[in-house]
N, C-alpha and C. Protein backbone atom coordinates (compact mmCIF):
# COMPACT_ATOMS: atom_id res chain seq x y z
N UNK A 1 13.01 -13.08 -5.01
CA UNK A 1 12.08 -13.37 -6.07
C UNK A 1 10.64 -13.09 -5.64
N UNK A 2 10.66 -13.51 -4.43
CA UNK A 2 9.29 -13.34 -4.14
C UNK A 2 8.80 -11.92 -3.63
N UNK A 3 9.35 -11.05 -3.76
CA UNK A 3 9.49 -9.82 -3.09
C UNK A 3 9.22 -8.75 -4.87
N UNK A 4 9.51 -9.11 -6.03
CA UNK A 4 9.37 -8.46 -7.21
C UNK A 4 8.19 -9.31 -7.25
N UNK A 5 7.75 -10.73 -7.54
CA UNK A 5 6.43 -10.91 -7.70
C UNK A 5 5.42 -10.44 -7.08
N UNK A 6 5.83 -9.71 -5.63
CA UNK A 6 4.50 -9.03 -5.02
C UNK A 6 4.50 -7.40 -5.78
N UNK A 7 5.79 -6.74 -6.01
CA UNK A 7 5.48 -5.87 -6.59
C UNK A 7 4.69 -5.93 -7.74
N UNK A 8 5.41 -6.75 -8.47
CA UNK A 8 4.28 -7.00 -9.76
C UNK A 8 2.74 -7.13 -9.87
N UNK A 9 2.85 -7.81 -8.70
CA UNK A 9 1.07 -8.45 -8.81
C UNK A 9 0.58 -6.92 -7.81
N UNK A 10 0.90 -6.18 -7.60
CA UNK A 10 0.71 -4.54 -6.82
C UNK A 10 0.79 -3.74 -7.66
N UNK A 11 1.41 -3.74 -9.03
CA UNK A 11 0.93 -3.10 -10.38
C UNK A 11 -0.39 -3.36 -11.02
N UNK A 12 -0.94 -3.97 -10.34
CA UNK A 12 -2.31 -4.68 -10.75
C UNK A 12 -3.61 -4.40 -9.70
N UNK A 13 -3.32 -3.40 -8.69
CA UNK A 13 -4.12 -2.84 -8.16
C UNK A 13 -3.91 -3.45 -6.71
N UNK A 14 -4.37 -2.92 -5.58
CA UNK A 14 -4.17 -3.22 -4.06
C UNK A 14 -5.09 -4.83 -3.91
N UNK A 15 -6.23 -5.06 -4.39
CA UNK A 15 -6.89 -5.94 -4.02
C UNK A 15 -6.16 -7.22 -4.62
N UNK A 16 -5.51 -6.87 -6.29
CA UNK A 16 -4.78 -8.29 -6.65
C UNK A 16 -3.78 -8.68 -6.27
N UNK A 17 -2.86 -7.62 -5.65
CA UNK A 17 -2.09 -7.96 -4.20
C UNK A 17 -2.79 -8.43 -3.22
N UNK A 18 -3.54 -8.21 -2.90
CA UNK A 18 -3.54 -8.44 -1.76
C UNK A 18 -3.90 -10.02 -1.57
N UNK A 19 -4.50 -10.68 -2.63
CA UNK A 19 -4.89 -12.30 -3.18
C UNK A 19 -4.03 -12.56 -3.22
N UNK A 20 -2.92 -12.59 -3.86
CA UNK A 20 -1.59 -12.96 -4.45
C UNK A 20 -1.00 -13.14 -3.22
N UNK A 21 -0.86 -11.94 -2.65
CA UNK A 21 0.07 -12.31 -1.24
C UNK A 21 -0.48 -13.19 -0.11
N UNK A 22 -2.09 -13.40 -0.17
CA UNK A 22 -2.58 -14.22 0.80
C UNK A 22 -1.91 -15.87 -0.01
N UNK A 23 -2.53 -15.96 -1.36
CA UNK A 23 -2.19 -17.10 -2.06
C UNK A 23 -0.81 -17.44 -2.19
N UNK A 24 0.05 -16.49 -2.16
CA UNK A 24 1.52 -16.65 -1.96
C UNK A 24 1.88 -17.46 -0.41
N UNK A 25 1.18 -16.97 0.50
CA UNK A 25 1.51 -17.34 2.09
C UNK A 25 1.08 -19.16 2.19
N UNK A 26 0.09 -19.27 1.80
CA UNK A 26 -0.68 -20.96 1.83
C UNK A 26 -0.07 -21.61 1.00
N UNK A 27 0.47 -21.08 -0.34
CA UNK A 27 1.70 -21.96 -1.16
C UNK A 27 2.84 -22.03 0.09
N UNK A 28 3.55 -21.14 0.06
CA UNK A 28 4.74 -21.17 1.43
C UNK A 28 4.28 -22.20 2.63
N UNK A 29 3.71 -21.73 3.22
CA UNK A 29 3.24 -22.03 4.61
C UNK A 29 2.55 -23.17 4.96
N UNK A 30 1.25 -23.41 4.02
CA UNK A 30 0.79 -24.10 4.69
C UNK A 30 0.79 -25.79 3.70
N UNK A 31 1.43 -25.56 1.84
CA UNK A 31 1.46 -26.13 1.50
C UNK A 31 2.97 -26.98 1.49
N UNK A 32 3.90 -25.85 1.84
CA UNK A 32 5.79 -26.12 1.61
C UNK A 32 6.14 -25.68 0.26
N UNK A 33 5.54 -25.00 -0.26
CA UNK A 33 5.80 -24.74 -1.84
C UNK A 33 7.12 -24.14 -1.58
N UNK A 34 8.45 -24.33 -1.84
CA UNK A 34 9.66 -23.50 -2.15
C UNK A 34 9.24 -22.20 -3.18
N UNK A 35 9.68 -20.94 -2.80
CA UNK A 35 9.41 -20.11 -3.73
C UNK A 35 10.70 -19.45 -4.54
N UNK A 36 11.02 -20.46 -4.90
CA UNK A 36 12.71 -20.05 -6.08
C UNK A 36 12.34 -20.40 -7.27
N UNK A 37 11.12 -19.91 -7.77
CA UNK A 37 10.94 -19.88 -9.44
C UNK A 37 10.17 -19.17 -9.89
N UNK A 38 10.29 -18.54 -10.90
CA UNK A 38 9.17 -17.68 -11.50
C UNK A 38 7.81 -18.17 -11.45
N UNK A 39 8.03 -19.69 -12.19
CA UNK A 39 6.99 -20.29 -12.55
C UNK A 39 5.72 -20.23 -11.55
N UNK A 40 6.41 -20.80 -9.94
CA UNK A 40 5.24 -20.86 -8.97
C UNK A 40 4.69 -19.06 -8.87
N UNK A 41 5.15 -18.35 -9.06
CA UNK A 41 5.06 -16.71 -9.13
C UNK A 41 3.63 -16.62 -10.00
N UNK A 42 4.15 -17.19 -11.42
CA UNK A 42 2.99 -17.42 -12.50
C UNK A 42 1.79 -17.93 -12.55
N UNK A 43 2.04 -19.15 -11.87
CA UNK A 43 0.98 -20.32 -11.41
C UNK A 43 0.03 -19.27 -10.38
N UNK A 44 0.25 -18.99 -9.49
CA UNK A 44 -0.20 -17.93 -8.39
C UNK A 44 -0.84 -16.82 -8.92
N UNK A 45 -0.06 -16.42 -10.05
CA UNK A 45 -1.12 -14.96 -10.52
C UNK A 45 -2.19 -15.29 -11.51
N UNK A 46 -2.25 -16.48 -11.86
CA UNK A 46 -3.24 -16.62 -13.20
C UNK A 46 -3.97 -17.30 -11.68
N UNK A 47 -4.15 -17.98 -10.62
CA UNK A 47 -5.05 -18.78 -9.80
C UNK A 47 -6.10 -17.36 -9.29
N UNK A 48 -5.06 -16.20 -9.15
CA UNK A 48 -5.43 -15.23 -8.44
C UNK A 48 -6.46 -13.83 -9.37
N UNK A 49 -6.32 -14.38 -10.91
CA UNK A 49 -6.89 -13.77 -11.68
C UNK A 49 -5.96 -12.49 -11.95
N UNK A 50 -5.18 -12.34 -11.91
CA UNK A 50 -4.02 -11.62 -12.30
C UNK A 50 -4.18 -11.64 -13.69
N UNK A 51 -3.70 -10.42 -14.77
CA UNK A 51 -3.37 -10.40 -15.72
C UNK A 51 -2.05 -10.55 -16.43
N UNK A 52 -2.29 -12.35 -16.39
CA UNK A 52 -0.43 -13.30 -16.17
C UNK A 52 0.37 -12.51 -17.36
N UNK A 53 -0.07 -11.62 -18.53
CA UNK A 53 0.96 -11.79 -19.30
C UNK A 53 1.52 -10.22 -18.89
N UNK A 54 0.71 -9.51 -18.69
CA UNK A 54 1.49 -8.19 -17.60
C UNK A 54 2.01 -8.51 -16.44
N UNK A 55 2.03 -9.64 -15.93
CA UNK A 55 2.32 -10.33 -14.82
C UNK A 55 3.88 -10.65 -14.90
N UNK A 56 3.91 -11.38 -15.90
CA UNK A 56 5.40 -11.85 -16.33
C UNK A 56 6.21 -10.83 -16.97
N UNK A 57 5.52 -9.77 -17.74
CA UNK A 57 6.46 -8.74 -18.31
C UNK A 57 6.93 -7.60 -17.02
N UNK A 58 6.22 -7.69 -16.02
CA UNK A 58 6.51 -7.01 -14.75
C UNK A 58 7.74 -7.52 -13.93
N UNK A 59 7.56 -8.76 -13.81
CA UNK A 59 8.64 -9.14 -12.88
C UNK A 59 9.77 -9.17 -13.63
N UNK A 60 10.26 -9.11 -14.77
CA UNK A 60 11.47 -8.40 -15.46
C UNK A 60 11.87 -7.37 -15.78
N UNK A 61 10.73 -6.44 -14.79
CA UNK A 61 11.11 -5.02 -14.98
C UNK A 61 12.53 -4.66 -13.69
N UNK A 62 13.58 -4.30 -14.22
CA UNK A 62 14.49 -4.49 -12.87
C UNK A 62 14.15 -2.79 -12.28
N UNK A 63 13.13 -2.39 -12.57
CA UNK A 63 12.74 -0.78 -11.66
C UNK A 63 12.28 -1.29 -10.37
N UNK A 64 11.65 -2.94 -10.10
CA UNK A 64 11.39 -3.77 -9.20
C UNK A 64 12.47 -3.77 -8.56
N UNK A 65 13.47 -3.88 -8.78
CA UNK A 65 14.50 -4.31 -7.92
C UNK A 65 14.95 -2.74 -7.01
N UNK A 66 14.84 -1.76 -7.98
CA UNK A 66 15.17 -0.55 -6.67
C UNK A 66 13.95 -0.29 -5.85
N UNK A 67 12.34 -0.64 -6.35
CA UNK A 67 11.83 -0.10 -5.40
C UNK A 67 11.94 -0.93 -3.94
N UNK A 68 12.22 -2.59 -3.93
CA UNK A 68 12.67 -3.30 -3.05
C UNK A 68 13.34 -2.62 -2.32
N UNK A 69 14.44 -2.34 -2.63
CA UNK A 69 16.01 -1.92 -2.24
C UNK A 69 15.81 -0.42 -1.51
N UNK A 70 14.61 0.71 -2.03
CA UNK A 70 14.42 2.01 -1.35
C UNK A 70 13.20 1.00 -0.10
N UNK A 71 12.62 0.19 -0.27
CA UNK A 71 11.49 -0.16 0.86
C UNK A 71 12.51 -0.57 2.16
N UNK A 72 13.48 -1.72 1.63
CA UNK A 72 14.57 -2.06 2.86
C UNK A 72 15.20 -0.76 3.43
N UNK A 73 16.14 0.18 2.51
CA UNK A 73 16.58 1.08 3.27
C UNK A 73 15.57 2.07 4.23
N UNK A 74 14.44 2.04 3.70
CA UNK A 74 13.52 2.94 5.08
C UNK A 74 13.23 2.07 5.96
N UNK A 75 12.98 0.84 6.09
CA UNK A 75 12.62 -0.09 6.99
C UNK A 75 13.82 -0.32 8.26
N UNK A 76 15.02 -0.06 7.65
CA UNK A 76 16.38 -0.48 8.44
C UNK A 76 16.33 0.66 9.68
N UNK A 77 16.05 2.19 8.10
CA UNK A 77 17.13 3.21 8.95
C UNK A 77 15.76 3.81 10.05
N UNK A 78 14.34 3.81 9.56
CA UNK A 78 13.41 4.19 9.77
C UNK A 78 12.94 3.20 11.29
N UNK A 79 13.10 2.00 10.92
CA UNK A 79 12.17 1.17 11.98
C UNK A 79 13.42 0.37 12.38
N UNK A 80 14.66 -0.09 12.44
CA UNK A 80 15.13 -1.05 12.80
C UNK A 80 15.23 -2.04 12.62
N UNK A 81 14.19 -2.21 11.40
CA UNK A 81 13.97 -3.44 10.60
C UNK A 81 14.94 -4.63 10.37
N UNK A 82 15.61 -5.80 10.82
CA UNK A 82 16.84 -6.39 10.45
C UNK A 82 15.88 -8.06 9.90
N UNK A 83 15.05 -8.04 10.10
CA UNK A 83 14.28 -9.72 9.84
C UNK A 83 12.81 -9.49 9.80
N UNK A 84 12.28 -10.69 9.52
CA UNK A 84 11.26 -11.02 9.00
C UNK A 84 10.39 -12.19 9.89
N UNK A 85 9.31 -12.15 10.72
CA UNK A 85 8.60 -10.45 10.39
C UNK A 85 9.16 -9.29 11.57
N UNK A 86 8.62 -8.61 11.12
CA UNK A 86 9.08 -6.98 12.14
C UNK A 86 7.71 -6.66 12.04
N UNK A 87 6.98 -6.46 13.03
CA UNK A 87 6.01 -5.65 13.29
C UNK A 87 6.10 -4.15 13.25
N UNK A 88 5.39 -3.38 13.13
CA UNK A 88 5.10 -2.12 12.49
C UNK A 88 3.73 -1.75 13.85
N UNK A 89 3.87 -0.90 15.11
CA UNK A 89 2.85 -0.23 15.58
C UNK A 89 2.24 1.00 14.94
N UNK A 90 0.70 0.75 15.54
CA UNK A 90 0.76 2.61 14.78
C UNK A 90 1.46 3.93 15.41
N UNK A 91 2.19 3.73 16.85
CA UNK A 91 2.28 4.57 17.29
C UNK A 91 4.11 4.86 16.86
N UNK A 92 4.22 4.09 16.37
CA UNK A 92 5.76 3.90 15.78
C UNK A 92 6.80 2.99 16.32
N UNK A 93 6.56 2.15 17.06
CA UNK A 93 6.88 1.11 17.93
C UNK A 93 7.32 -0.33 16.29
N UNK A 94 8.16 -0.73 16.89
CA UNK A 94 8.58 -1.90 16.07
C UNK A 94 9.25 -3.21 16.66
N UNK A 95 8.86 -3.94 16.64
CA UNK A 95 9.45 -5.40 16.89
C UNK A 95 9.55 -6.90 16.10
N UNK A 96 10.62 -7.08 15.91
CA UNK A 96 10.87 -8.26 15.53
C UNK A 96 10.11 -9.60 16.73
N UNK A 97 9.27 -10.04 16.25
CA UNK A 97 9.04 -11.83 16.82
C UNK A 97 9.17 -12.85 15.51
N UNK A 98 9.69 -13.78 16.38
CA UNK A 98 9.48 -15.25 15.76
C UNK A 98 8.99 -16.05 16.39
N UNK A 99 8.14 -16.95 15.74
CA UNK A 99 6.72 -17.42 16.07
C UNK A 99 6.72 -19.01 15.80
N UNK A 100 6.20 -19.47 16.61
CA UNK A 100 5.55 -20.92 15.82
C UNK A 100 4.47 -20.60 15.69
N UNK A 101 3.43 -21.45 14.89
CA UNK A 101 1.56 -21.64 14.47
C UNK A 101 1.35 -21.71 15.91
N UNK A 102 0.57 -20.91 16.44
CA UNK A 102 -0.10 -21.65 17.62
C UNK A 102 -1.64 -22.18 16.97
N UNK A 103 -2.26 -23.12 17.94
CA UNK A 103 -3.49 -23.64 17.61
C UNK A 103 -4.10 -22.53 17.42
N UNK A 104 -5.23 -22.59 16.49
CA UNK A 104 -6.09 -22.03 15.67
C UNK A 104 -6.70 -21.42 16.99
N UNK A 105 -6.94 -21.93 17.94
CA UNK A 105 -8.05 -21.72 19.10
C UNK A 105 -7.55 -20.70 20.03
N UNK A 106 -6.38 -20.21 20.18
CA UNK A 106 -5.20 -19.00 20.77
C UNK A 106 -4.54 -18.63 19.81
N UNK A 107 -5.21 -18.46 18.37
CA UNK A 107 -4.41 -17.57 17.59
C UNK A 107 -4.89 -16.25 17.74
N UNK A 108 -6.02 -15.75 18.36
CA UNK A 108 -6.24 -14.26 18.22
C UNK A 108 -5.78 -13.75 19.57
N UNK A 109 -6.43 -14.32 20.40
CA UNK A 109 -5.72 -14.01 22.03
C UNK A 109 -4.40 -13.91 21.82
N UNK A 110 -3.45 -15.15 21.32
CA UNK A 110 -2.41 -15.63 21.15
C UNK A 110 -1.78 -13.42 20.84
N UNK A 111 -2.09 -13.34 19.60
CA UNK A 111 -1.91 -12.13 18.73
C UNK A 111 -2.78 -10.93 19.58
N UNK A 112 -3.40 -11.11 20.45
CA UNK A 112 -3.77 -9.42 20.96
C UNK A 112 -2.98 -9.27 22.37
N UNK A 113 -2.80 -10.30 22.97
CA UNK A 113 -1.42 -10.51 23.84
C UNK A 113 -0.49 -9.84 23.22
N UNK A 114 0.14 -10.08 22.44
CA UNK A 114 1.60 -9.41 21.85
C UNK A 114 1.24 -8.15 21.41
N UNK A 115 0.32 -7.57 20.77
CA UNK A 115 0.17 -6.22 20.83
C UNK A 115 -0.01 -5.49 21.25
N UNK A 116 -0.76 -6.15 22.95
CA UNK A 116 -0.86 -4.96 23.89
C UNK A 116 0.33 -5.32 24.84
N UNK A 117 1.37 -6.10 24.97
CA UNK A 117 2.23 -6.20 25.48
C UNK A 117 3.68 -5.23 24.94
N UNK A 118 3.48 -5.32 23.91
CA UNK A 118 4.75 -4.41 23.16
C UNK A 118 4.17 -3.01 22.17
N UNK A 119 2.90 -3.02 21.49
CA UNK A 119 2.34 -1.62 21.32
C UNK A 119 2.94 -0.56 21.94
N UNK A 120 2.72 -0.85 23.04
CA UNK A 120 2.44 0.57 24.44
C UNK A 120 3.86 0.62 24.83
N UNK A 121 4.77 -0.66 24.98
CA UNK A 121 5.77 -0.74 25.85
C UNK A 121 7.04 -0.63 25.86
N UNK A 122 7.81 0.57 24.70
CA UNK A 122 8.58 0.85 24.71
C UNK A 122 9.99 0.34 25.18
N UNK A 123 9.85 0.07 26.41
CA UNK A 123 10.69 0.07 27.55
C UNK A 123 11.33 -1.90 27.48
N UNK A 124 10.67 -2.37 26.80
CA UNK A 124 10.75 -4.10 26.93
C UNK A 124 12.31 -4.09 25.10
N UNK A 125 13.44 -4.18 25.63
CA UNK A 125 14.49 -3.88 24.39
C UNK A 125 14.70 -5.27 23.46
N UNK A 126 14.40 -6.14 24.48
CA UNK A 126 14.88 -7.49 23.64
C UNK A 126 14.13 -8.99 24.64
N UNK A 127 13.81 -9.95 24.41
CA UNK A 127 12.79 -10.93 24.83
C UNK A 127 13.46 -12.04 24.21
N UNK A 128 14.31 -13.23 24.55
CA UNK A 128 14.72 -14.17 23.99
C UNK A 128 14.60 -15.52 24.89
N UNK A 129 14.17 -16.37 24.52
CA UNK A 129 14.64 -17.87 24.86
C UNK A 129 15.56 -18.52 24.23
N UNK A 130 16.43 -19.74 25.34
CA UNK A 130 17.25 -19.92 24.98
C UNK A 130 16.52 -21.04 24.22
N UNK A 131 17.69 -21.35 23.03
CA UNK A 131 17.73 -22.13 21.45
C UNK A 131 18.55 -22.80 21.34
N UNK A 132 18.23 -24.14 20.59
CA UNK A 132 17.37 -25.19 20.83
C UNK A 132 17.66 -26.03 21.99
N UNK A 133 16.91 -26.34 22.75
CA UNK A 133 15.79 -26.86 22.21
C UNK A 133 15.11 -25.86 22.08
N UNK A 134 13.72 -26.24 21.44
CA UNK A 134 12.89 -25.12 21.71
C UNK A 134 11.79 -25.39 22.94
N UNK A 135 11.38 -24.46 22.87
CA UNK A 135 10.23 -24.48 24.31
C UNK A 135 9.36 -25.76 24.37
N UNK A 136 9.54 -26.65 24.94
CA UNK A 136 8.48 -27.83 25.42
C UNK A 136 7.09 -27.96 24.61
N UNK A 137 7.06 -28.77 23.54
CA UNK A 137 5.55 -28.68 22.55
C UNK A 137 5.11 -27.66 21.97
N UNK A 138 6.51 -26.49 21.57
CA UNK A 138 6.63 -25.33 20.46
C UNK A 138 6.13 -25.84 18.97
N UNK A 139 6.94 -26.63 18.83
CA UNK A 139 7.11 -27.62 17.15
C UNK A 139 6.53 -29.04 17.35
């Protein structure tokens, strides 16, 4: 669902995506909003200044549903893509991490660490800790 509401609100130009999907993430993330309804979809595009009633006639367009479906198949066969998130290098490099929030205060270090660690580094195939527990004051 939430994957046709970003298309939709991306029929509406790159910048009202690009609100939508920030405002989509802080509903998810930082508020717990479950996203299994149109409605919160709706609520989100009229906050975001979206034009809600092209808004709603969009996300019942099911042409949404193949362009989803052609984005996954290049992501799989193209990048290896199997989860969420998968990083995308520019040099064509791809990796799956999963993450906790780190403090606000090592979130950029936190994040230029991992890009110059796996960017460049080809050679690193898979990186796992063992689960659960999780790592000592992860969560």
């Amino acid at each position: 669902m939430a994957s046709i509401a970003g298309e939709a609100a991306k029929r509406q130009g790159e910048e009202a995506f690009n609100k939508f999907f920030l405002n989509l993430l802080k509903k998810r993330h930082e508020q717990r909003v479950p996203l299994n309804d149109n409605g919160i979809f709706i609520d989100v595009a009229f906050e975001c200044g979206l034009d809600v009633d092209k808004f709603k006639k969009d996300i019942l367009d099911p042409e949404l549903v193949n362009i989803i479906a052609e984005d996954h198949q290049d992501a799989s066969k193209t990048h290896g893509a199997f989860g969420t998130p998968t990083f995308l290098f520019n040099n064509g490099q791809s990796i799956y991490l999963k993450t906790f929030i780190p403090p606000l205060e090592d979130s950029l270090e936190a994040f230029e660490h991992f890009v110059g660690l796996f960017s460049e580094r080809s050679y690193f195939g898979e990186v796992k800790r063992p689960q659960p527990p999780w790592p000592k004051g992860a969560i």
